[in-house]
N, C-alpha and C. Protein backbone atom coordinates (compact mmCIF):
# COMPACT_ATOMS: atom_id res chain seq x y z
N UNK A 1 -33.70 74.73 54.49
CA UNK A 1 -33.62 73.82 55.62
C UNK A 1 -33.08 72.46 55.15
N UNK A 2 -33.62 72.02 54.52
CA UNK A 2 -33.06 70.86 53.44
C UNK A 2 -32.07 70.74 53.18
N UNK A 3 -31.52 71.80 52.37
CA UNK A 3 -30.37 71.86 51.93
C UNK A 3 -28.96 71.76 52.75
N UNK A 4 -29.48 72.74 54.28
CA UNK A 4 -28.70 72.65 55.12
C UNK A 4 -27.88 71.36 55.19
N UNK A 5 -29.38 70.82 56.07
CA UNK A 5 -28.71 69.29 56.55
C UNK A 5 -28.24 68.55 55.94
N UNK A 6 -28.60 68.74 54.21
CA UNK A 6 -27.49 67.57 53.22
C UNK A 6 -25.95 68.12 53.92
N UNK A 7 -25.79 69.38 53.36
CA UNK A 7 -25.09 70.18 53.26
C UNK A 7 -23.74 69.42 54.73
N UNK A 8 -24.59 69.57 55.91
CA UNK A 8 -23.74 69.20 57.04
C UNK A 8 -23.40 67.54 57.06
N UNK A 9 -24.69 66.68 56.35
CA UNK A 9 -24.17 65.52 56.04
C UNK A 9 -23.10 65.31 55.61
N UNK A 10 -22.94 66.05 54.48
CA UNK A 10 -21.67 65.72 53.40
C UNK A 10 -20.14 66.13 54.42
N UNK A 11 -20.89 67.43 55.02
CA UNK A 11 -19.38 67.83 55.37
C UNK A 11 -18.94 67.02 56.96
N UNK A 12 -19.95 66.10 57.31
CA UNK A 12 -19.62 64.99 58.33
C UNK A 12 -19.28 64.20 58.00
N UNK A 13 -19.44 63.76 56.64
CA UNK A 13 -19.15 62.17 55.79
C UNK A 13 -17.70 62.68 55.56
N UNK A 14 -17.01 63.87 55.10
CA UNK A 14 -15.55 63.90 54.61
C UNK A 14 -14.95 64.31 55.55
N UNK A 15 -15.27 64.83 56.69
CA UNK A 15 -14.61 65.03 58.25
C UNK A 15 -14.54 63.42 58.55
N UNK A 16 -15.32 62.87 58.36
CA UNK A 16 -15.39 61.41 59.16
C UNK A 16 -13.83 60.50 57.93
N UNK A 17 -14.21 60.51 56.76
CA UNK A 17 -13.06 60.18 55.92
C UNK A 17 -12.09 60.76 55.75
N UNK A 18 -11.61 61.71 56.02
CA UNK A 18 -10.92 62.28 56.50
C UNK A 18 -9.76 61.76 57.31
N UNK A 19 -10.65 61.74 58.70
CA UNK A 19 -10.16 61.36 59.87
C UNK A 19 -9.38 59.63 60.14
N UNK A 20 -10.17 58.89 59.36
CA UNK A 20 -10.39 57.81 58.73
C UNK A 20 -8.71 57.48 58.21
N UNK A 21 -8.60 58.20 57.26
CA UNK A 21 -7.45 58.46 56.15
C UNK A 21 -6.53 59.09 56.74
N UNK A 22 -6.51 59.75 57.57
CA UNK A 22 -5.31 60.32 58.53
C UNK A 22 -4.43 59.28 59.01
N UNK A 23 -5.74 58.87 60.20
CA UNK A 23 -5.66 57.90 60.92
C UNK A 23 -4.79 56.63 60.56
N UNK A 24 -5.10 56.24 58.87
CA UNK A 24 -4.88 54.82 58.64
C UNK A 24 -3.05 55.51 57.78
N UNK A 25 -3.00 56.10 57.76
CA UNK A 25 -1.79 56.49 57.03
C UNK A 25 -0.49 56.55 58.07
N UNK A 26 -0.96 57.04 59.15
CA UNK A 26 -0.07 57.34 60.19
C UNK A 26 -0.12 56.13 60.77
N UNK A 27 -1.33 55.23 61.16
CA UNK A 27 -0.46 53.78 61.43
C UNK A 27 0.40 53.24 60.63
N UNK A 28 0.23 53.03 59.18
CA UNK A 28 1.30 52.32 58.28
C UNK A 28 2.34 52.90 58.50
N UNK A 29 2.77 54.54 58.25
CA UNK A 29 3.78 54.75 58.46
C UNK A 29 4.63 54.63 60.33
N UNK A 30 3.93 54.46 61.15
CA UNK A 30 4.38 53.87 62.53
C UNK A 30 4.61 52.69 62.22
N UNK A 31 3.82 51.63 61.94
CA UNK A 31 4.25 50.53 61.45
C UNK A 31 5.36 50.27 60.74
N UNK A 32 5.88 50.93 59.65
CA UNK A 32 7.16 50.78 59.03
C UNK A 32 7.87 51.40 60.04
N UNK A 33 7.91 52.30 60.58
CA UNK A 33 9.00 53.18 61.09
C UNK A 33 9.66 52.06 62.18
N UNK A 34 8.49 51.75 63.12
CA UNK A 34 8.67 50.38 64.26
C UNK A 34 9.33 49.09 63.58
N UNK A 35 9.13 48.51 62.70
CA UNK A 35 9.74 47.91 62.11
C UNK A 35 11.15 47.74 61.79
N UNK A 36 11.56 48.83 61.15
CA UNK A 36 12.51 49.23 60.69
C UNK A 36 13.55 49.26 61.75
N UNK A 37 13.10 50.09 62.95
CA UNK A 37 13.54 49.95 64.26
C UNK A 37 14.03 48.75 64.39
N UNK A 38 13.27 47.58 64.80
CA UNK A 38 13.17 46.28 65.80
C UNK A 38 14.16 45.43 64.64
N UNK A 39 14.06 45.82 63.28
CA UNK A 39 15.29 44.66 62.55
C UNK A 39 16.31 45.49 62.49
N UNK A 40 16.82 46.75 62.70
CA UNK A 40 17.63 47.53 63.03
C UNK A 40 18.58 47.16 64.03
N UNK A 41 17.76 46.89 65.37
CA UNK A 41 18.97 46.97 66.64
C UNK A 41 18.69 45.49 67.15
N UNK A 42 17.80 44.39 66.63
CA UNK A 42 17.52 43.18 66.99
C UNK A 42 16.89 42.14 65.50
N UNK A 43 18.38 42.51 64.61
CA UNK A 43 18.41 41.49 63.62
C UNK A 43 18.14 39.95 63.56
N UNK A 44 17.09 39.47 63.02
CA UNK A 44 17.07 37.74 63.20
C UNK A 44 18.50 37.24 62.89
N UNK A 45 18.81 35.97 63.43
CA UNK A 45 20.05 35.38 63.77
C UNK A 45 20.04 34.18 62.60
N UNK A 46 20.85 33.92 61.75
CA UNK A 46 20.44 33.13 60.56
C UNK A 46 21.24 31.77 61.64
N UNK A 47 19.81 30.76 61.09
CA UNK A 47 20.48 29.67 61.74
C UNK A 47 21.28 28.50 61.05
N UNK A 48 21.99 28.14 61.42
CA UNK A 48 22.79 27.12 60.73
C UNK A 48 21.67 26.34 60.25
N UNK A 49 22.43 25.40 59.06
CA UNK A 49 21.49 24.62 58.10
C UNK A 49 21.77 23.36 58.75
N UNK A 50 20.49 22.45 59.23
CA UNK A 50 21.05 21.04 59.79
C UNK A 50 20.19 20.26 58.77
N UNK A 51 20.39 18.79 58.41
CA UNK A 51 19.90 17.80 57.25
C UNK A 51 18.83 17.47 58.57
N UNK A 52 17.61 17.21 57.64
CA UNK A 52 16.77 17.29 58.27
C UNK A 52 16.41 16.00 58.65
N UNK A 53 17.00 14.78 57.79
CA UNK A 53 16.72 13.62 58.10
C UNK A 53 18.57 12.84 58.37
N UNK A 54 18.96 12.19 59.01
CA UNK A 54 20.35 11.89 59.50
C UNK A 54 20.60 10.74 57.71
N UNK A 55 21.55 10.99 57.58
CA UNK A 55 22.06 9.48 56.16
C UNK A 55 21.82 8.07 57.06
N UNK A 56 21.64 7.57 55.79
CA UNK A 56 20.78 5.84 56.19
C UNK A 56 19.69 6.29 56.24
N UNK A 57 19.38 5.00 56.45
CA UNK A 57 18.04 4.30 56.45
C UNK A 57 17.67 4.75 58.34
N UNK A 58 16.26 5.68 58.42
CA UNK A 58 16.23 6.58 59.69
C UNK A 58 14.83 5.44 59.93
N UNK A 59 14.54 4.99 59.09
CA UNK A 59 12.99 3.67 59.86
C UNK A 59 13.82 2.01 60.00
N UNK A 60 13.59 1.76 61.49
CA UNK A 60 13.52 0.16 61.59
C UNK A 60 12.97 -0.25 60.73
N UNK A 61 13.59 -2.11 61.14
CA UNK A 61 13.06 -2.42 60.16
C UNK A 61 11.68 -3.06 60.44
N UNK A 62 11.65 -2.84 61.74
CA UNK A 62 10.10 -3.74 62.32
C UNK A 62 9.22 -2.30 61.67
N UNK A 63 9.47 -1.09 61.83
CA UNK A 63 8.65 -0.10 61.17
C UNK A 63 8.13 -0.11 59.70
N UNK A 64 9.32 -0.63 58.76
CA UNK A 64 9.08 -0.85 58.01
C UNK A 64 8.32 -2.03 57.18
N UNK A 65 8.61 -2.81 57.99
CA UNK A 65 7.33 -4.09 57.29
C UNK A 65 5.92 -3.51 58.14
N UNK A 66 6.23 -3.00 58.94
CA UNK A 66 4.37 -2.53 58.97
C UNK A 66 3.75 -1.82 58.47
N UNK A 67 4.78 -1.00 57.83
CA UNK A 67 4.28 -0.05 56.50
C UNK A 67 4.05 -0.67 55.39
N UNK A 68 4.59 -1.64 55.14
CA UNK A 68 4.26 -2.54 53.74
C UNK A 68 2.97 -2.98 53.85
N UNK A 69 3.39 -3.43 55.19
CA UNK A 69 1.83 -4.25 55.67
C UNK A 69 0.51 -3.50 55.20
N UNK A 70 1.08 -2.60 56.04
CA UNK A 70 -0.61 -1.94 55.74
C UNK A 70 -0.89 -1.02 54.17
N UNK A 71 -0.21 -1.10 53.23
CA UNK A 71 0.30 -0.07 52.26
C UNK A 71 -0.46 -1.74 51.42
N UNK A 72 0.04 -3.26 51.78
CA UNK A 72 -0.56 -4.07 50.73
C UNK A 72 -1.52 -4.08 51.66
N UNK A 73 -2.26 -3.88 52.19
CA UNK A 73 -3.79 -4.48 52.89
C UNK A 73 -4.40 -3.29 52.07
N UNK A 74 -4.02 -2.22 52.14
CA UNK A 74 -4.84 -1.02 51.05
C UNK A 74 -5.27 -1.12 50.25
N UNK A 75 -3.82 -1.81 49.49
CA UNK A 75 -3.91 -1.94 47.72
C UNK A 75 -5.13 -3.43 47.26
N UNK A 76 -5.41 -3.87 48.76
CA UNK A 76 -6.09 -5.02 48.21
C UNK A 76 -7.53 -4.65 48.71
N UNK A 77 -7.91 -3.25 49.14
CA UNK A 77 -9.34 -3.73 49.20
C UNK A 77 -9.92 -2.72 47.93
């Protein structure tokens, strides 16, 4: 009697992992497959390179003394 029910334990624990392991294999491989798909027939579009900040000097200059400003009020406490 004992023995049984280990017996059906075990063989519920590797039906259950099993199922488990099926399961998780066949999503990854859907997952790649879908993938593969969607950069297939709807390739990202490489975007042109723009400078991220324009040449010159991009801060006023009223901006900039208030950055000093507060950059020496820092350094002095």
């Amino acid at each position: 009697m004992q023995q049984e029910i280990v017996q059906q334990g075990i063989d519920l624990m590797v039906f259950g992992m099993g199922t488990v392991v099926v399961f998780l294999t066949t999503l990854v491989i859907v997952t790649v497959a879908m993938s593969g798909v969607m950069s297939r027939f709807f390739p990202e579009s490489e975007k042109p390179l723009t400078p991220s900040t324009p040449s010159g000097s991009a801060v006023d200059a009223r901006t900039l003394a208030v950055i000093k400003a507060a950059i020496a009020k820092h350094r002095k406490r």
